[in-house]
Protein backbone atom coordinates (compact mmCIF):
# COMPACT_ATOMS: atom_id res chain seq x y z
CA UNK A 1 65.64 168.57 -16.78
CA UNK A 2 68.72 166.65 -17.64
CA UNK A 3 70.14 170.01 -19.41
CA UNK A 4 69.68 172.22 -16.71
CA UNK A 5 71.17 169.29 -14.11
CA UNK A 6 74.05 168.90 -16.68
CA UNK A 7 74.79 173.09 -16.72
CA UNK A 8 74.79 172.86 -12.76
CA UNK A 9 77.14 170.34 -12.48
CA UNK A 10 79.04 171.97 -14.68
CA UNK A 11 78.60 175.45 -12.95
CA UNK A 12 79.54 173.65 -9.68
CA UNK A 13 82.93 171.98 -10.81
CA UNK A 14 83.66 175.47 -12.30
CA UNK A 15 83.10 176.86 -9.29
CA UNK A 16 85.09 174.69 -6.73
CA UNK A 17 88.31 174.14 -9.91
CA UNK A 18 88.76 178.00 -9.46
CA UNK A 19 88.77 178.15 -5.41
CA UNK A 20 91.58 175.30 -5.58
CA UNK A 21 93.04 176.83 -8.62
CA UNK A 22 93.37 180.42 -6.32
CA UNK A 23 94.92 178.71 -3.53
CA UNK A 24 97.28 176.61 -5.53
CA UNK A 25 98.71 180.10 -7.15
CA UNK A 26 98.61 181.67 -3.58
CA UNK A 27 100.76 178.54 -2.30
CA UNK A 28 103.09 179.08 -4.98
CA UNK A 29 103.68 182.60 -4.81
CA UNK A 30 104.45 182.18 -1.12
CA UNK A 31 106.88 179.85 -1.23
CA UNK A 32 108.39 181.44 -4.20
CA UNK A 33 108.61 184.95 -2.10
CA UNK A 34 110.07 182.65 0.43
CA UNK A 35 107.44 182.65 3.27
CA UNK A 36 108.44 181.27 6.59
CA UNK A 37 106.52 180.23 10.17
CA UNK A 38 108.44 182.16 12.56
CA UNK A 39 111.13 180.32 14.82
CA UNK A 40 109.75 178.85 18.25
CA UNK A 41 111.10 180.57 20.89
CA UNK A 42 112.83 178.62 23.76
CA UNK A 43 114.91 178.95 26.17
CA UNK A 44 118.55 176.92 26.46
CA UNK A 45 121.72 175.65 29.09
CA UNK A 46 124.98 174.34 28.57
CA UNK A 47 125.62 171.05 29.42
CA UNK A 48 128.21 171.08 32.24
CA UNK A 49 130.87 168.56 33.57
CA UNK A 50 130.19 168.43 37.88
CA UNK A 51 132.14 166.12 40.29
CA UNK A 52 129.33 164.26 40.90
CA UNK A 53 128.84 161.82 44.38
CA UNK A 54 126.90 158.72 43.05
CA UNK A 55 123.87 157.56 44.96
CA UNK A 56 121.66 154.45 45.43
CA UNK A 57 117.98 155.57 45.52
CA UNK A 58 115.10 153.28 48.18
CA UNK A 59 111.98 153.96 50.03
CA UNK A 60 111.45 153.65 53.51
CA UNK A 61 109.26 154.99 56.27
CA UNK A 62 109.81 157.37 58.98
CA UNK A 63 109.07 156.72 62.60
CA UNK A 64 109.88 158.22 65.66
CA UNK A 65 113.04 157.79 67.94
CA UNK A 66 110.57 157.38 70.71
CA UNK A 67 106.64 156.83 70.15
CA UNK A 68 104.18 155.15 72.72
CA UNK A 69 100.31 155.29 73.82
CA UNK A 70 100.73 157.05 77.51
CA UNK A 71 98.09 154.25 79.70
CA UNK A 72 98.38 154.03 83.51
CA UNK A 73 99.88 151.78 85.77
CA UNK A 74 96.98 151.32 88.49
CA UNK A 75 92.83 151.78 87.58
CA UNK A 76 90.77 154.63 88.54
CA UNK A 77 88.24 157.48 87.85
CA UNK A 78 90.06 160.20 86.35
CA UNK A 79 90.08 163.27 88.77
CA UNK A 80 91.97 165.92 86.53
CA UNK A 81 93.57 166.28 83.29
CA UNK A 82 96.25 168.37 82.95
CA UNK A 83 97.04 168.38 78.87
CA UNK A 84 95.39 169.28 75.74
CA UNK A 85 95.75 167.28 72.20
CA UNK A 86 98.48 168.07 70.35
CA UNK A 87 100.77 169.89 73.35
CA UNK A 88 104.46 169.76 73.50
CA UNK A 89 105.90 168.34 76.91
CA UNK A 90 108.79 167.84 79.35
CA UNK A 91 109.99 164.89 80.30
CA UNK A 92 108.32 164.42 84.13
CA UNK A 93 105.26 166.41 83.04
CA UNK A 94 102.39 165.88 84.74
CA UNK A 95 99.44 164.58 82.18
CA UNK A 96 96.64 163.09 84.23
CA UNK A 97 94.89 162.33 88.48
CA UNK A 98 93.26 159.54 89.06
CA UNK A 99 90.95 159.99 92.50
CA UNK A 100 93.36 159.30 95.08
CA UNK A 101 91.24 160.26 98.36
CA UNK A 102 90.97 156.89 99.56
CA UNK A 103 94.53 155.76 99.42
CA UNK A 104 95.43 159.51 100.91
CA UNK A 105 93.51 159.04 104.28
CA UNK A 106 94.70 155.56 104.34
CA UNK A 107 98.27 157.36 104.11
CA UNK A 108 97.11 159.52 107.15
CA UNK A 109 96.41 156.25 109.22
CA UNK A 110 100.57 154.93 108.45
CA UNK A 111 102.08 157.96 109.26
CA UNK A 112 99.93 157.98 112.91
CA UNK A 113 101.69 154.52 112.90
CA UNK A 114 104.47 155.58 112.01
CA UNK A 115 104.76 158.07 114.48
CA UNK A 116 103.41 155.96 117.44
CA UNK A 117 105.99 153.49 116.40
CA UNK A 118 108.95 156.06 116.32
CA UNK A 119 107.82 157.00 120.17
CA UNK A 120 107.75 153.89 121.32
CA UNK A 121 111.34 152.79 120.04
CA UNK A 122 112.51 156.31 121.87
CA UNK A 123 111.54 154.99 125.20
CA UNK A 124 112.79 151.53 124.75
CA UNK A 125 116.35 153.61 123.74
CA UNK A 126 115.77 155.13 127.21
CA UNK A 127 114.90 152.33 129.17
CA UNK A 128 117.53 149.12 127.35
CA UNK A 129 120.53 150.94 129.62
CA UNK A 130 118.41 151.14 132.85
CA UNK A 131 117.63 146.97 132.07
CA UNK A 132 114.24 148.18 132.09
CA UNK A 133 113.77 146.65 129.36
CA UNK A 134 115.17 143.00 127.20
CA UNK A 135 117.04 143.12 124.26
CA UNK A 136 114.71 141.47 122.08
CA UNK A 137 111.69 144.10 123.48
CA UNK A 138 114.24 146.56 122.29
CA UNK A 139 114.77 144.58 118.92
CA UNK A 140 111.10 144.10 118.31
CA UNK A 141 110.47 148.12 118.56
CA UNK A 142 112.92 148.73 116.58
CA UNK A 143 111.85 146.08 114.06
CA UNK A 144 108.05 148.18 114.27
CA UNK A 145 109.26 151.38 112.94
CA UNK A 146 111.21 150.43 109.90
CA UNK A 147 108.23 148.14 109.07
CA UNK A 148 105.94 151.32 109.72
CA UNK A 149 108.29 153.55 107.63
CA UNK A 150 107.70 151.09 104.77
CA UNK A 151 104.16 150.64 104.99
CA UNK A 152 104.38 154.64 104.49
CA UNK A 153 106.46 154.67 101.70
CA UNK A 154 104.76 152.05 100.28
CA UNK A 155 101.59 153.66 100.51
CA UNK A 156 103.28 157.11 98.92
CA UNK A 157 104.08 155.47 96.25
CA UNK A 158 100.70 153.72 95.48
CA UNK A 159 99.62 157.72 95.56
CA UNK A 160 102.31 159.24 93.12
CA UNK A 161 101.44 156.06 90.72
CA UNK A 162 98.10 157.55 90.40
CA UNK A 163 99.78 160.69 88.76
CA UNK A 164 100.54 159.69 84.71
CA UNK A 165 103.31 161.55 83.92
CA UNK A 166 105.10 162.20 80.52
CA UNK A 167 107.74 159.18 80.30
CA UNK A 168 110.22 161.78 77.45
CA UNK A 169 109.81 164.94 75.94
CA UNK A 170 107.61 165.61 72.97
CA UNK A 171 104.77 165.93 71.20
CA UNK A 172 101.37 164.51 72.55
CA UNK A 173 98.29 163.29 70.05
CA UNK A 174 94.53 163.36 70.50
CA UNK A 175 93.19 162.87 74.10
CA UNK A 176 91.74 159.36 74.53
CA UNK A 177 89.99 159.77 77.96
CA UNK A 178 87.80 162.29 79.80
CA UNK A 179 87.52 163.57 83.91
CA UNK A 180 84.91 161.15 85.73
CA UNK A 181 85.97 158.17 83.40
CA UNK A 182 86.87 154.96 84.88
CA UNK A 183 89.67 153.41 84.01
CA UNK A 184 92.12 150.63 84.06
CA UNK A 185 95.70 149.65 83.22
CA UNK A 186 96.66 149.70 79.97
CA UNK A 187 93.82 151.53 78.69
CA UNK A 188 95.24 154.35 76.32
CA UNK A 189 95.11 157.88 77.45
CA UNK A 190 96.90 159.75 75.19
CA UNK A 191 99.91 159.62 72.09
CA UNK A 192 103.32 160.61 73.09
CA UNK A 193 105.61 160.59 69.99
CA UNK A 194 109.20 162.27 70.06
CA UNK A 195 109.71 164.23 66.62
CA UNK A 196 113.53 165.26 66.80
CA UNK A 197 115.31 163.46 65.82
CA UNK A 198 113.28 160.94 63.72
CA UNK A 199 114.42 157.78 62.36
CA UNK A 200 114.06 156.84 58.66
CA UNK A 201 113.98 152.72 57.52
CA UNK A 202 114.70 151.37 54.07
CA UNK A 203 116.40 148.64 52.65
CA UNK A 204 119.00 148.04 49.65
CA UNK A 205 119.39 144.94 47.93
CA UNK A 206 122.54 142.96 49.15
CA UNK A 207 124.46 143.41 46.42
CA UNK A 208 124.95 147.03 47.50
CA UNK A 209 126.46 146.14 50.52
CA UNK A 210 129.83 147.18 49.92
CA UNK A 211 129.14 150.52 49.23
CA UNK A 212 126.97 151.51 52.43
CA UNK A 213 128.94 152.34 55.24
CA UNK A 214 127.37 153.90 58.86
CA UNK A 215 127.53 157.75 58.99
CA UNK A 216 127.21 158.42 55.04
CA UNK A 217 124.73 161.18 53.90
CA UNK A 218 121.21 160.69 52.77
CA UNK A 219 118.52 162.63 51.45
CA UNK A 220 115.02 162.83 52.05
CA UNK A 221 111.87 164.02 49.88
CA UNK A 222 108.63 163.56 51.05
CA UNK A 223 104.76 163.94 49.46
CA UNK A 224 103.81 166.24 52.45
CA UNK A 225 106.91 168.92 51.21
CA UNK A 226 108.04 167.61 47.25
CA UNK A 227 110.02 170.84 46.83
CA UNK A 228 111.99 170.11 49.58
CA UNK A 229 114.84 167.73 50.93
CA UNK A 230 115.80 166.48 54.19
CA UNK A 231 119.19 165.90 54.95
CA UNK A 232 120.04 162.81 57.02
CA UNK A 233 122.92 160.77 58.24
CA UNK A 234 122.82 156.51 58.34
CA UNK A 235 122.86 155.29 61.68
CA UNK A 236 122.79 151.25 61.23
CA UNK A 237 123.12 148.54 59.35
CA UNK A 238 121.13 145.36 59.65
CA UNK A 239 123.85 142.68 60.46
CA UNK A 240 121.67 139.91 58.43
CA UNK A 241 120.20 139.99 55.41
CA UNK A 242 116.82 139.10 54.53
CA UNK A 243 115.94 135.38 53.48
CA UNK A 244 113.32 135.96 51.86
CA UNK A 245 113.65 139.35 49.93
CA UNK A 246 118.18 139.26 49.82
CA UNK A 247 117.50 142.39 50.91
CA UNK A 248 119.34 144.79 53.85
CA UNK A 249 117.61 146.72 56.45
CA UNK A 250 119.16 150.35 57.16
CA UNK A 251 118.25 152.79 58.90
CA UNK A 252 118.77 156.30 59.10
CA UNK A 253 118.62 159.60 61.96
CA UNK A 254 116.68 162.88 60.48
CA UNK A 255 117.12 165.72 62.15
CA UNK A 256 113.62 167.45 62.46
CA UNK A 257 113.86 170.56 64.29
CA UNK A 258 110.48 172.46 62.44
CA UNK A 259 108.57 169.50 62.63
CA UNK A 260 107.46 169.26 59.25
CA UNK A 261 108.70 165.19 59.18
CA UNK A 262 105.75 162.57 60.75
CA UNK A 263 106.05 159.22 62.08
CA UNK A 264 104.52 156.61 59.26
CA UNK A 265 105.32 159.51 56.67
CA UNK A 266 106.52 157.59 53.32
CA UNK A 267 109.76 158.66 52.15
CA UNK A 268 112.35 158.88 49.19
CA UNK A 269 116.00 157.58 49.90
CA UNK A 270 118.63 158.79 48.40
CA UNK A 271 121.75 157.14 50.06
CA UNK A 272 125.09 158.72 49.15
CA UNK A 273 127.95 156.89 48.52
CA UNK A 274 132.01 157.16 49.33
CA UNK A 275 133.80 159.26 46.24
CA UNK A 276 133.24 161.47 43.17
CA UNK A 277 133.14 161.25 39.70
CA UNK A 278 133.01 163.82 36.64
CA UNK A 279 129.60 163.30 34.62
CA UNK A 280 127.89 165.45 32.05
CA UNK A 281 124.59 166.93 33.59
CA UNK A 282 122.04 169.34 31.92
CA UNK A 283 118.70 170.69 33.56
CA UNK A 284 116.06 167.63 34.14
CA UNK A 285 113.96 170.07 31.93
CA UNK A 286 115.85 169.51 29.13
CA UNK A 287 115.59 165.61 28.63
CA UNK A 288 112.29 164.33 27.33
CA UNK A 289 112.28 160.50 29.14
CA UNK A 290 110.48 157.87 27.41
CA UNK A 291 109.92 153.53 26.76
CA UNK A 292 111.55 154.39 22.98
CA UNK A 293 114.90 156.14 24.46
CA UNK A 294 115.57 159.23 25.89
CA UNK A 295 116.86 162.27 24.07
CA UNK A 296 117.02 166.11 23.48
CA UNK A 297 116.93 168.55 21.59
CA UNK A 298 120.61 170.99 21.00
CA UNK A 299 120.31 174.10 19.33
CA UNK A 300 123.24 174.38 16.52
CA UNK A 301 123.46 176.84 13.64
CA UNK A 302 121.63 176.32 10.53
CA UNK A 303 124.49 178.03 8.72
CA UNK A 304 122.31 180.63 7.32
CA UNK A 305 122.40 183.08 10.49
CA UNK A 306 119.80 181.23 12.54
CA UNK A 307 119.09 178.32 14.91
CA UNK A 308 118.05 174.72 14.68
CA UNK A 309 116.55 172.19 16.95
CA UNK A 310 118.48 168.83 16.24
CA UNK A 311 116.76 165.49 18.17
CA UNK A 312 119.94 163.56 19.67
CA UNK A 313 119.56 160.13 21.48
CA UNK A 314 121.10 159.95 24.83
CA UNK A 315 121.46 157.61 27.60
CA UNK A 316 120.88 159.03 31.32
CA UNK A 317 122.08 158.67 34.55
CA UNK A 318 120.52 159.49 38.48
CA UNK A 319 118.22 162.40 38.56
CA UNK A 320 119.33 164.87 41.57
CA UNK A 321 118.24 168.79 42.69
CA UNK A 322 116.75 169.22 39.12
CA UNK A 323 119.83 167.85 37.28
CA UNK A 324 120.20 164.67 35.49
CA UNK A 325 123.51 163.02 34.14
CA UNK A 326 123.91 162.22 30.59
CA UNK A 327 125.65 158.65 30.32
CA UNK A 328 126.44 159.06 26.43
CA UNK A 329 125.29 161.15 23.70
CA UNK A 330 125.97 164.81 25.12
CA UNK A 331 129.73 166.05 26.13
CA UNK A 332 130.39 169.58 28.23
CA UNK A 333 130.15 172.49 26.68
CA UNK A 334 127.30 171.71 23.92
CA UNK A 335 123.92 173.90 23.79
CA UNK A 336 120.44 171.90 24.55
CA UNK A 337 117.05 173.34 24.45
CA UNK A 338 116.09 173.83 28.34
CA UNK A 339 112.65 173.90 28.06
CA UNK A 340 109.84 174.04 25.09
CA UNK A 341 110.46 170.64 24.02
CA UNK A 342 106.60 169.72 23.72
CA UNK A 343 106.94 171.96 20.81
CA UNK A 344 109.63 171.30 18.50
CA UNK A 345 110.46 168.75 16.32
CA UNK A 346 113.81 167.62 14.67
CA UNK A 347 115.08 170.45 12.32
CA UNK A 348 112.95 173.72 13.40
CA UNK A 349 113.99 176.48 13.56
CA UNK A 350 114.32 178.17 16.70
CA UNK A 351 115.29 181.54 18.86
CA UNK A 352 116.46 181.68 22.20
CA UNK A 353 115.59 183.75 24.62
CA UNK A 354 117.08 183.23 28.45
CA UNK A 355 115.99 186.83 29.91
CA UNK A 356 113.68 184.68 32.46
CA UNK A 357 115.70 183.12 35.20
CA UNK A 358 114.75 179.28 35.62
CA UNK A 359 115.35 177.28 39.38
CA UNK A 360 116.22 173.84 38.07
CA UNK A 361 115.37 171.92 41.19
CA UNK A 362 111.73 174.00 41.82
CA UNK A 363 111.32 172.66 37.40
CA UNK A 364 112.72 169.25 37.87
CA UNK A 365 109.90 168.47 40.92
CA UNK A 366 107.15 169.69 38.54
């Protein structure tokens, strides 16, 4: 037994010592043919010197330039409703009738006054020359039909009040009330928010104060359309600054002619500030961001015909329509690997190939 175990242990490490032996040779023999992984391919940019308009970047909220809950100014049962949720209106529009029966007849009854009262100050007209009549007769009829004229307008207006009408133009929410309900002042009956232009609040620490100024530029990206900015112009400037936080309230007018821009939307600022400078920018793509410093990869020649992928630390600036500035570490005019960086490491070898045409600020939002 202990022969026959010895002879297959032996058999075994015979075995195994020529499988490693094989590969060893076969390792050998390709590296003396000089075998090689193929380059990764990748695709490049220049790094480019821009006159660049520095920025201060916030969040803020969006609301509207006019927004309030439409309710009516006298109670009632709702006779018609002249609206549906989500409608665009006029300013005057007519929304909503309360039941206004009672108060019409009771209109009928004034104007009878009204009109008795108007006859009767006709003949005292006719009959104060004749001395047919005393001047404070005369005084007292005349007295009765501008009180009846009032009880008549009075009385129109209680009517008209029981019309809601749109206060502004815009854009109306979900309907709140239904035909046959009672109901009272102040009870809602509908959303009426104006959506063009909107306003936009944020705030800036106070040290920035200096460089804000009322009608500079500012951009807007929201979650609803992240491919997309909205341009914007800033309107005000708290004139105190907040106690608690040392921070500055601003705010800002959006144009929103398509309507794609909510009230209550969240928002990111991007506040542009007086003047230009010349910075270093490469595609967003091409910078690899991290707690350990930021860096990139530029492709230089490895002297023997081909390209190399050499790791350079950098220090970066703002971030804007799929750009980013370089602070230090890149200058104009130097090659950097514009995207495939997941895949290389410092020293491979690498081939470019640009035949695919790349949007920087449609990559720099992904």
């Amino acid at each position: 037994m202990i022969k026959r175990l010895f002879i297959a242990v032996v058999l075994l490490g015979g075995t195994f010592g020529g499988i490693f032996y094989y590969k060893y040779l076969g390792s050998q023999q390709m590296s003396q043919g000089g075998y090689q992984s193929p380059p990764t391919v990748i695709s490049s940019a220049e790094a480019e010197l821009e006159s660049w308009r520095p920025s201060i970047s916030s969040v803020g909220g969006l609301s509207s330039t006019q927004g309030i809950m439409v309710t009516p100014e006298v109670s009632g049962v709702v006779k018609e409703l002249v609206f549906e949720s989500g409608q665009n209106v006029v300013k005057g529009q007519l929304l909503l009738r309360l039941d206004d029966a009672v108060d019409r007849a009771a209109l009928q009854v004034l104007a009878a006054e009204s009109r008795l009262a108007e006859v009767q100050f006709q003949r005292a007209k006719e009959l104060l020359p004749k001395r047919a009549l005393s001047q404070s007769e005369f005084d007292a009829s005349n007295a009765a039909v501008e009180a009846a004229r009032a009880r008549v307008a009075q009385q129109e207006a209680i009517i008209e009040r029981k019309s809601v009408r749109a206060p502004f133009a815009g854009s109306l929410g979900i309907r709140q009330v239904d035909a046959g309900q009672y109901i009272e002042p102040g009870d809602g009956i509908v959303s009426l928010q104006s959506l063009d232009p909107m306003y936009l609040d944020y705030a800036l620490p106070e040290r920035l104060l200096p460089s804000l100024a009322v009608g500079q530029d500012v951009e807007v990206s929201v979650g609803a359309y992240p491919d997309e900015l909205f341009p914007g112009r800033l309107q005000a400037i708290e004139p105190d600054v907040d106690v608690g936080t040392r921070m500055v309230r601003l705010r800002a007018t959006m144009p929103n002619p398509t309507g794609k821009l909510r009230p209550g939307m969240f928002a990111r600022v991007v506040n542009m500030v007086e003047g230009t400078v010349e910075a270093v920018t490469v595609p967003r793509t091409a910078v690899s961001l991290n707690s350990y410093g930021d860096f990139l990869y530029l492709v230089e020649d490895d002297g023997k015909g081909g390209l190399v992928a050499r790791r350079q630390q950098i220090v970066t600036g703002e971030v804007r329509g799929g750009r980013i500035v370089i602070d230090s570490g890149l200058e104009a005019g130097q090659t950097v690997v514009r995207t495939g960086l997941i895949k290389l490491r410092d020293g491979m070898a690498i081939a470019v190939d640009n035949s695919v045409q790349l949007d920087d600020e449609r990559l720099g939002h992904q």
